[in-house]
Protein backbone atom coordinates (compact mmCIF):
# COMPACT_ATOMS: atom_id res chain seq x y z
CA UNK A 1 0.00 0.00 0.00
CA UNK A 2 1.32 3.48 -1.20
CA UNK A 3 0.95 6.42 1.84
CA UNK A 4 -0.93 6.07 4.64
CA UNK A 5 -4.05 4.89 5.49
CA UNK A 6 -7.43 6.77 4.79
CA UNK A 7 -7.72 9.57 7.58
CA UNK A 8 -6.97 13.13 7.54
CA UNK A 9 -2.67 12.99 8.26
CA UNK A 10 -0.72 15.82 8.86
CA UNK A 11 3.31 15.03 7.45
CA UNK A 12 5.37 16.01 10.02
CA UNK A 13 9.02 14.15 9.05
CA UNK A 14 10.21 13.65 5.31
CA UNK A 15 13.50 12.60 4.97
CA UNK A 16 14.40 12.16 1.20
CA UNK A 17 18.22 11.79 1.98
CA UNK A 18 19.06 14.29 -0.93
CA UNK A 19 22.64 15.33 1.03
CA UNK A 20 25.70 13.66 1.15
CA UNK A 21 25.36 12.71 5.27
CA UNK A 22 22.31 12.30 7.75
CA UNK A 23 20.83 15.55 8.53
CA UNK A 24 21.63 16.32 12.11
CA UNK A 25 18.29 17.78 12.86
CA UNK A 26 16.71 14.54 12.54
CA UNK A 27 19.13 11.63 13.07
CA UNK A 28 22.22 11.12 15.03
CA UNK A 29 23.87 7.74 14.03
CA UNK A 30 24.82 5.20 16.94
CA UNK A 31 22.61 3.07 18.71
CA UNK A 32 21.10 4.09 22.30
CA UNK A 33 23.45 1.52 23.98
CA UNK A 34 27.43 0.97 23.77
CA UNK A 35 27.06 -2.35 25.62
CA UNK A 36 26.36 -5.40 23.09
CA UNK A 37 22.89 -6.34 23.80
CA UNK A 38 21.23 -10.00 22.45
CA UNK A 39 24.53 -11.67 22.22
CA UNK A 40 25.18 -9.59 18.88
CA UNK A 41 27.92 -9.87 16.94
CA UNK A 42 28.13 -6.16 15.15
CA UNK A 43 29.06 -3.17 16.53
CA UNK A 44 27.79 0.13 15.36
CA UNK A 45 30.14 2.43 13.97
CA UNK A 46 28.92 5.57 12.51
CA UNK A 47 31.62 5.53 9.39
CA UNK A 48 29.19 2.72 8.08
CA UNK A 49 26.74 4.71 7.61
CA UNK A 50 26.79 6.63 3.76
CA UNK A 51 24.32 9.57 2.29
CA UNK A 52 24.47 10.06 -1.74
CA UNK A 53 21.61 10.62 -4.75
CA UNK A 54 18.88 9.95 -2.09
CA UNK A 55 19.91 6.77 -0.78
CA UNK A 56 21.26 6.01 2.74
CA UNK A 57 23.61 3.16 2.57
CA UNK A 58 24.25 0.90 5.87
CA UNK A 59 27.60 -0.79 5.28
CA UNK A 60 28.36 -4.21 7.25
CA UNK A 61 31.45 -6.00 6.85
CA UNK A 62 33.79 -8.62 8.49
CA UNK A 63 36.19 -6.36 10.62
CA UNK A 64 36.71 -5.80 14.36
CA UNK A 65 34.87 -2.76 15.76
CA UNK A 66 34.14 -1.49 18.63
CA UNK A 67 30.26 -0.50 19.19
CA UNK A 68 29.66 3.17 19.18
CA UNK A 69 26.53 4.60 20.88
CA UNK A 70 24.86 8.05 19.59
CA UNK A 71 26.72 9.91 22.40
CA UNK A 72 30.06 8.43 20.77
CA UNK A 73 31.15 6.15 23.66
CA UNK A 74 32.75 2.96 22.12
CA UNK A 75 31.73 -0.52 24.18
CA UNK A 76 33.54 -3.54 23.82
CA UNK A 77 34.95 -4.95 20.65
CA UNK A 78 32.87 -6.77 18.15
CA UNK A 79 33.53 -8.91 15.00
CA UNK A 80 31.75 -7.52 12.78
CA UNK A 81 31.02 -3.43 11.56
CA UNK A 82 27.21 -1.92 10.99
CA UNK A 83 25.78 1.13 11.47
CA UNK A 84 22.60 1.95 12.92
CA UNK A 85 21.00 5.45 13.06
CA UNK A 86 18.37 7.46 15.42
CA UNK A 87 15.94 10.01 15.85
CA UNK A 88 16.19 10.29 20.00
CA UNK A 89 15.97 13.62 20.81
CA UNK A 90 15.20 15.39 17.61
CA UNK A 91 12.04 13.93 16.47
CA UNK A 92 9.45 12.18 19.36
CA UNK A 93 6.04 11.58 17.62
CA UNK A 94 2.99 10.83 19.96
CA UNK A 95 1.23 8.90 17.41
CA UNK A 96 1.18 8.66 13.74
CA UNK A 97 2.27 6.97 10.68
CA UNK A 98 5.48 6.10 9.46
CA UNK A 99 6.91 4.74 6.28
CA UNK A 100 10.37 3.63 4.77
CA UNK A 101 11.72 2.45 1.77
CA UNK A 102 14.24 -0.11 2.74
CA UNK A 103 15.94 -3.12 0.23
CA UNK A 104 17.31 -6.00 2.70
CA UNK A 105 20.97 -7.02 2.60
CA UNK A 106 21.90 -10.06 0.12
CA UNK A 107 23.55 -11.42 2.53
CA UNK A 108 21.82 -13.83 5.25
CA UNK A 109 24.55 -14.49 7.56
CA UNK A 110 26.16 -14.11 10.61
CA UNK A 111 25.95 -10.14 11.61
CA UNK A 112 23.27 -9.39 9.57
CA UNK A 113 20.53 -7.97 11.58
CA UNK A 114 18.48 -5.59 9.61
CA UNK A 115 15.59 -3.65 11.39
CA UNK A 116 12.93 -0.67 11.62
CA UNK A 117 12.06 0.04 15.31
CA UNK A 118 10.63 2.47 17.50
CA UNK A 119 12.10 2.65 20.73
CA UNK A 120 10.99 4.62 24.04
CA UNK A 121 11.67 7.93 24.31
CA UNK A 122 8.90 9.77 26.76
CA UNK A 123 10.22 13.28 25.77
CA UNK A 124 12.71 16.23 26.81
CA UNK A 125 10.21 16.63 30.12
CA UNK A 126 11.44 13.70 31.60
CA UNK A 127 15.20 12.77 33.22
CA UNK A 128 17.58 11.02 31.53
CA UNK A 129 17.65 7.99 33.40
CA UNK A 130 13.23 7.94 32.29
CA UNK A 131 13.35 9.73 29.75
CA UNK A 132 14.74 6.36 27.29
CA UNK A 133 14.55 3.96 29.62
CA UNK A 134 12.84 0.14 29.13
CA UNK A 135 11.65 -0.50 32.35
CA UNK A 136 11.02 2.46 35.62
CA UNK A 137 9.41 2.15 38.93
CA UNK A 138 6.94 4.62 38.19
CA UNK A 139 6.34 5.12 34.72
CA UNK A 140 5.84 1.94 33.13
CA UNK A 141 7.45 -0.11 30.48
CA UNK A 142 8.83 1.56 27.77
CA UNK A 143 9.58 -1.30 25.00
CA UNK A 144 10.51 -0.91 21.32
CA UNK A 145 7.45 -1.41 18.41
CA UNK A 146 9.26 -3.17 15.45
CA UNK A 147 8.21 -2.16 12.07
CA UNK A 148 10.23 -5.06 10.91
CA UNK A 149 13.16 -7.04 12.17
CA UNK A 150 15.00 -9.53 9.80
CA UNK A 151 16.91 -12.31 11.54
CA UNK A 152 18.93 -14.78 9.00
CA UNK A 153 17.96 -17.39 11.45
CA UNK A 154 14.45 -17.35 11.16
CA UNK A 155 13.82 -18.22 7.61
CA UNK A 156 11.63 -21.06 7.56
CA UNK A 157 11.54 -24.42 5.22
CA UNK A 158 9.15 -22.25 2.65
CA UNK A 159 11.72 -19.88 2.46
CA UNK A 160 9.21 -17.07 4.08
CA UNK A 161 10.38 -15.27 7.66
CA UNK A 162 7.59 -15.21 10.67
CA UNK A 163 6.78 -12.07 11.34
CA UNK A 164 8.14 -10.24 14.56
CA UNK A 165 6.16 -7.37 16.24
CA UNK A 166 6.62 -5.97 19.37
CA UNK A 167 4.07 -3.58 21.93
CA UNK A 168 2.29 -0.10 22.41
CA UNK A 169 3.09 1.18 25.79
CA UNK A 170 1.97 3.81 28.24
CA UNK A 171 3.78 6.66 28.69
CA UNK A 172 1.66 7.42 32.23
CA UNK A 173 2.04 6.78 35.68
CA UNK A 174 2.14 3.74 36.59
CA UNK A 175 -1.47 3.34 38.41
CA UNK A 176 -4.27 0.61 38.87
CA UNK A 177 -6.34 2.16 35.78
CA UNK A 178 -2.77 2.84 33.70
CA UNK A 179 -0.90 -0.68 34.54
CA UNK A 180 1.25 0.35 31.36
C-alpha cells in the first residue's frame, strides 16, 4: 500500500536523503546503547553509515569494531562493523504513521541484523535515566514497536520469515487504571 491509510494525516518528518550525510536535525547515528545487547555480533560504527543521490547506505562488513553509541562512547569490541541510526531527541512523535523504503541485505549471515524500530523515548520533560529507559518504577514499560526485524535465522523451510512485532506502551504513571 502506497501512503498512509485513509484519515486526515498531517506530514510532520520527510526525509528524502538528498545530502551527502544524515541531517543532524533529525538523526544522530549510533545506537542508544554501547554495551552489546542479544549476544550480537556487530558493533555500530557511525563511518558505516553513507548519504548520496537519495539513498542512505548501511555498510556491514567482516572487521573488528568497537560498538559506538549516539553519544560516541565505544563498548567492547565486536567482530563484525554496521551502522545503525536514530531520531532520540530530535524527532518524538505521539502517534502517527510512518513509512520507509528499505531493500534487505543479500547477505543472510552471521551479523546481519536488519531492522525498523521504535524505541521509548517519553520526551525532553522527563530525566535522563526515564526519559529512554525500558523499564522504571513509576512510569511503566517503555519497550521498542518493530516495524520489521529480519533475523537470518528465522527463515523457515518455505523460504518465508515469521513475522516479529513488538508492543504499544503507556507513557503514564504507573497506576491501577494505567498498569502500562
Amino acid at each position: 500500500m502506497a501512503g498512509p491509510p485513509p484519515g486526515d494525516w498531517k506530514l510532520v518528518l520527510d526525509d528524502e536523503f538528498d545530502g551527502d550525510r544524515l541531517n543532524p536535525k533529525i538523526w544522530a547515528p549510533g545506537y542508544t546503547f554501547h554495551d552489546v545487547i542479544n549476544n550480537e555480533l556487530q558493533g555500530f560504527v557511525p563511518e558505516n553509515i553513507t548519504v548520496a543521490n537519495g539513498v542512505c547506505i548501511i555498510k556491514v562488513g567482516q572487521r573488528d569494531c568497537r560498538n559506538t553509541d549516539r553519544n560516541g562512547y565505544q563498548g567492547p569490541a565486536q567482530k563484525f562493523a554496521s551502522g545503525v541510526f536514530t531520531s532520540y531527541g530530535k524527532f518524538t512523535p505521539t502517534y502517527g504513521y510512518f513509512e520507509a523504503r528499505i531493500r534487505m541485505p543479500k547477505a543472510r549471515g552471521a551479523g546481519i541484523w536488519p531492522a525498523f524500530w521504535m524505541l521509548p523515548d517519553r520526551g525532553k520533560d522527563y530525566p535522563d535515566k526515564i526519559r529512554g529507559s525500558y523499564r522504571t518504577k513509576d512510569y511503566g514499560t517503555g519497550i521498542e514497536i518493530d516495524i520489521f526485524e529480519l533475523m537470518p535465522w528465522w527463515k523457515r523451510l518455505d523460504g518465508r520469515f515469521p513475522i516479529h512485532v513488538g508492543c504499544i506502551w503507556s507513557y503514564g504513571k504507573v497506576t491501577p487504571k494505567d498498569p502500562a
